[in-house]
C-alpha atoms as a PDB file:
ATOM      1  CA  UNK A   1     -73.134  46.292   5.054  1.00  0.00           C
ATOM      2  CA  UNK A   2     -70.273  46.038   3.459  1.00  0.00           C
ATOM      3  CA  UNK A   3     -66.481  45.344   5.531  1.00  0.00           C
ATOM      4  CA  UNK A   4     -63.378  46.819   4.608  1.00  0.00           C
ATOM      5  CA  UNK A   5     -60.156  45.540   4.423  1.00  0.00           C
ATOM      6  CA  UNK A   6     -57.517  47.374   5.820  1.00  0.00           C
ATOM      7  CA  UNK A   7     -55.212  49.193   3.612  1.00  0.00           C
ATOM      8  CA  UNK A   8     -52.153  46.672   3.021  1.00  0.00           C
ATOM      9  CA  UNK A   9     -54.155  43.502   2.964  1.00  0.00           C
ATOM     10  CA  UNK A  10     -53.138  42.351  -0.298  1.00  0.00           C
ATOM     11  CA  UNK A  11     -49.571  42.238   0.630  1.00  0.00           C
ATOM     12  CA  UNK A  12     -47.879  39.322   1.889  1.00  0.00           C
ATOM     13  CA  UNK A  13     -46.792  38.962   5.978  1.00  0.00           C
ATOM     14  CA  UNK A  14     -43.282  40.248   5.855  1.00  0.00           C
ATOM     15  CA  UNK A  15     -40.136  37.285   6.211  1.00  0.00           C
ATOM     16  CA  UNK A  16     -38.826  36.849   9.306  1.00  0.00           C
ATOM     17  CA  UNK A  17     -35.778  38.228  10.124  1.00  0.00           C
ATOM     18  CA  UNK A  18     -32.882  35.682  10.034  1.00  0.00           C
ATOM     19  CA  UNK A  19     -29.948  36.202  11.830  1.00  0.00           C
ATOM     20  CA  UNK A  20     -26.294  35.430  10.793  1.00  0.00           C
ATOM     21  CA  UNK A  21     -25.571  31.772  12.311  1.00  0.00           C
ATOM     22  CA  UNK A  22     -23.113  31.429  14.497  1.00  0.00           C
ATOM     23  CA  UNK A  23     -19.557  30.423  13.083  1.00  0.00           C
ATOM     24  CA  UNK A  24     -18.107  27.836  15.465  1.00  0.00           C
ATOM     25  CA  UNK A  25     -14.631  26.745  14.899  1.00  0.00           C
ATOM     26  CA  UNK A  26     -11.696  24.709  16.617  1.00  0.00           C
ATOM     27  CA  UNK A  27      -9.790  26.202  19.107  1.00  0.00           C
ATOM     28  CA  UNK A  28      -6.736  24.142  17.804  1.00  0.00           C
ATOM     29  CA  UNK A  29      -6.842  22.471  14.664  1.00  0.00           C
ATOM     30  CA  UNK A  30      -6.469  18.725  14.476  1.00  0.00           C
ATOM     31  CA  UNK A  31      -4.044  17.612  11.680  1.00  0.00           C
ATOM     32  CA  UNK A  32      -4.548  14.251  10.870  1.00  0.00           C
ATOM     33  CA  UNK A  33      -0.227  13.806  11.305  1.00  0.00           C
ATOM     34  CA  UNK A  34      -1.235  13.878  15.455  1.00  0.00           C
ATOM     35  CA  UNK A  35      -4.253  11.843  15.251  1.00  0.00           C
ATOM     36  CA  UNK A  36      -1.873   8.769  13.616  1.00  0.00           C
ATOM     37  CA  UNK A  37       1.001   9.619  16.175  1.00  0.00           C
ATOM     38  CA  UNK A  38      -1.544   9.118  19.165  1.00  0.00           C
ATOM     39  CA  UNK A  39      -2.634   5.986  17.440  1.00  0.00           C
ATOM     40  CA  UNK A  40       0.867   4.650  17.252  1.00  0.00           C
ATOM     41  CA  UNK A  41       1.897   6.091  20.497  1.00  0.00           C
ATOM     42  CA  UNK A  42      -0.964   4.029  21.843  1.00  0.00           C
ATOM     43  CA  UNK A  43       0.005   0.418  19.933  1.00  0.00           C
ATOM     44  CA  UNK A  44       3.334   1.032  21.579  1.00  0.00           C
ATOM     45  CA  UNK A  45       2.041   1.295  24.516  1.00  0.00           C
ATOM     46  CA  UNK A  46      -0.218  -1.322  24.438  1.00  0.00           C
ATOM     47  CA  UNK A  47       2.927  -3.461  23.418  1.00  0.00           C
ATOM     48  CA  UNK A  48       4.898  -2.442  26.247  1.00  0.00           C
ATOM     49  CA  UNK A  49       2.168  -3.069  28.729  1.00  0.00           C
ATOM     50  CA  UNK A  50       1.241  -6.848  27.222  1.00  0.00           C
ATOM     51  CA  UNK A  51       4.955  -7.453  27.410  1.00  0.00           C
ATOM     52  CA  UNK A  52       5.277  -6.926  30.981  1.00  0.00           C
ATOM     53  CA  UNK A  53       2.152  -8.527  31.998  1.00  0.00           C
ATOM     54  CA  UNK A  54       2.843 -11.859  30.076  1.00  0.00           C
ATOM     55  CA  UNK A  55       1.432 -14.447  32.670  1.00  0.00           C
ATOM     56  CA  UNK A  56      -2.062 -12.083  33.073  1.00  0.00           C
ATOM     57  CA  UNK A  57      -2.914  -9.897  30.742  1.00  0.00           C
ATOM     58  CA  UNK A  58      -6.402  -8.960  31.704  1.00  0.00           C
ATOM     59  CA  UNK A  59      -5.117  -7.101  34.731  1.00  0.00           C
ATOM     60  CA  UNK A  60      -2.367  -5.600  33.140  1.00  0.00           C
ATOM     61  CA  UNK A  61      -4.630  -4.299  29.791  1.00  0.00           C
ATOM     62  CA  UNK A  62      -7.386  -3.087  32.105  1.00  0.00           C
ATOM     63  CA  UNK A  63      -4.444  -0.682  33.622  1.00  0.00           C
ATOM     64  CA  UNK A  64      -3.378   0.576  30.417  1.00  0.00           C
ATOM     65  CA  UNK A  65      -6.568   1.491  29.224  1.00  0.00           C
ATOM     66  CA  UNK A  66      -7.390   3.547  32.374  1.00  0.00           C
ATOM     67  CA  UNK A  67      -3.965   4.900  32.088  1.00  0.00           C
ATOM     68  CA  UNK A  68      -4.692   5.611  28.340  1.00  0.00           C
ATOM     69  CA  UNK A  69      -7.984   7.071  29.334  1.00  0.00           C
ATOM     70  CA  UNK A  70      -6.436   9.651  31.526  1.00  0.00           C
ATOM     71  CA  UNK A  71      -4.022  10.373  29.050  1.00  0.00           C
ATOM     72  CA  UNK A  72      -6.566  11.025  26.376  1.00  0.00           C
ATOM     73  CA  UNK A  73      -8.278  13.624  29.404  1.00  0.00           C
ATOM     74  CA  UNK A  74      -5.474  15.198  29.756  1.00  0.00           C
ATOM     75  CA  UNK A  75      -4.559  15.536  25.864  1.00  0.00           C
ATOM     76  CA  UNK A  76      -7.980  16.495  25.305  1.00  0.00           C
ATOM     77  CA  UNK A  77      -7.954  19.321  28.025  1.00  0.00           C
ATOM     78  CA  UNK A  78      -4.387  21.084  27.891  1.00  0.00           C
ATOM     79  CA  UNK A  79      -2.756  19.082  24.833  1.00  0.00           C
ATOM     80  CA  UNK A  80      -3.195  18.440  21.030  1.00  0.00           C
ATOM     81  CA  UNK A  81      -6.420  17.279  20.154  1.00  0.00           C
ATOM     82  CA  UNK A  82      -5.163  15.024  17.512  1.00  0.00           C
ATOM     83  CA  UNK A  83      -3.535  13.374  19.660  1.00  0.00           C
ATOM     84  CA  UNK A  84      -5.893  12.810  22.134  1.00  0.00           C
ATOM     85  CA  UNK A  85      -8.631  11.590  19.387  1.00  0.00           C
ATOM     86  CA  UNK A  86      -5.342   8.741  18.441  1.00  0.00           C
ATOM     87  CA  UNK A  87      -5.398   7.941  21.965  1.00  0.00           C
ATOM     88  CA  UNK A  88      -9.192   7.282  22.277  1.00  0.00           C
ATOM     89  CA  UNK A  89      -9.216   5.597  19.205  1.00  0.00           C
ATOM     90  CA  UNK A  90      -6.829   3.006  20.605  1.00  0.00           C
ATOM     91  CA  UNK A  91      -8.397   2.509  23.920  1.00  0.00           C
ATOM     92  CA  UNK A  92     -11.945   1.810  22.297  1.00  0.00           C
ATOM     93  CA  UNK A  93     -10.548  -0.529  20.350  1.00  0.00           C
ATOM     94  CA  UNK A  94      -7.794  -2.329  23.134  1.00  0.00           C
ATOM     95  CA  UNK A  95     -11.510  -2.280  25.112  1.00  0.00           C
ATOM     96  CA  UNK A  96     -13.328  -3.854  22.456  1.00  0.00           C
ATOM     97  CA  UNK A  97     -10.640  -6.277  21.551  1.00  0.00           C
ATOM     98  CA  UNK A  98     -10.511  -7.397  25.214  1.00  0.00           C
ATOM     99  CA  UNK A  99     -14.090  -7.661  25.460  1.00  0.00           C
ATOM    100  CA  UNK A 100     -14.273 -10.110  22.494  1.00  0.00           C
ATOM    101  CA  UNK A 101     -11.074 -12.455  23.776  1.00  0.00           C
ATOM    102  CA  UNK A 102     -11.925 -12.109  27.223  1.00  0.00           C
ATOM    103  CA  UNK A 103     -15.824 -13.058  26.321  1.00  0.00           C
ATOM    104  CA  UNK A 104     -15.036 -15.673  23.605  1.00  0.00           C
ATOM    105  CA  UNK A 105     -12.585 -17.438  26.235  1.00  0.00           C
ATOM    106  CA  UNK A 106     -15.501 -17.423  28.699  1.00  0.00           C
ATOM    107  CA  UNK A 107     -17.753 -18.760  26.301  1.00  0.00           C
ATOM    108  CA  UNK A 108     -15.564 -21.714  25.408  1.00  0.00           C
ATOM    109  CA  UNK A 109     -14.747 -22.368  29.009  1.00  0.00           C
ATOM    110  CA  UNK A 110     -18.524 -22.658  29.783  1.00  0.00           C
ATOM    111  CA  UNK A 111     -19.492 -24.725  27.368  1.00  0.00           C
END
């Protein structure tokens, strides 16, 4: 007994069919001009707000960051992009720069 293959069975399984991939873009285009106003926006600001909180500054930088981090919401949400991603820049690195004072100056009062 002999089996038969089927008619086609020498050709290959066809491709799959791709489809297009999605083209996702920017709703509003950040320009890097925004990105280093928000950043300079934000030393100001930082500035301003160690200025008036000269005797504690802990306090006083802890407000401006969550006054920075709403601004960056906002910015983000209604505003210019570029200028929020300035903003969050800043307050990242106002956070981490408090962290390592604030932590070194525990460190050295501890020991």
């Amino acid at each position: 007994m002999r089996e038969t293959q089927p008619p086609d069975w020498w050709q290959p399984p066809a491709a799959p069919v791709r489809e297009s991939r999605p083209i996702y873009r920017e709703r509003r285009p950040v320009r890097w001009s925004m990105v280093l106003l928000g950043v300079v926006a934000s030393v100001i600001w930082y500035v301003v707000v160690a200025i008036a909180s000269s005797g504690v500054l802990l306090p006083g930088i802890l407000a401006g960051m969550l006054v920075g981090g709403a601004v960056t919401a906002v910015l983000a949400w209604r505003g210019d992009p570029g200028l929020s991603i300035g903003v969050a820049i800043m307050v990242g690195f106002v956070l981490s720069l408090t962290i390592l004072i604030e932590g070194s100056s525990l460190f050295v009062q501890f020991t």
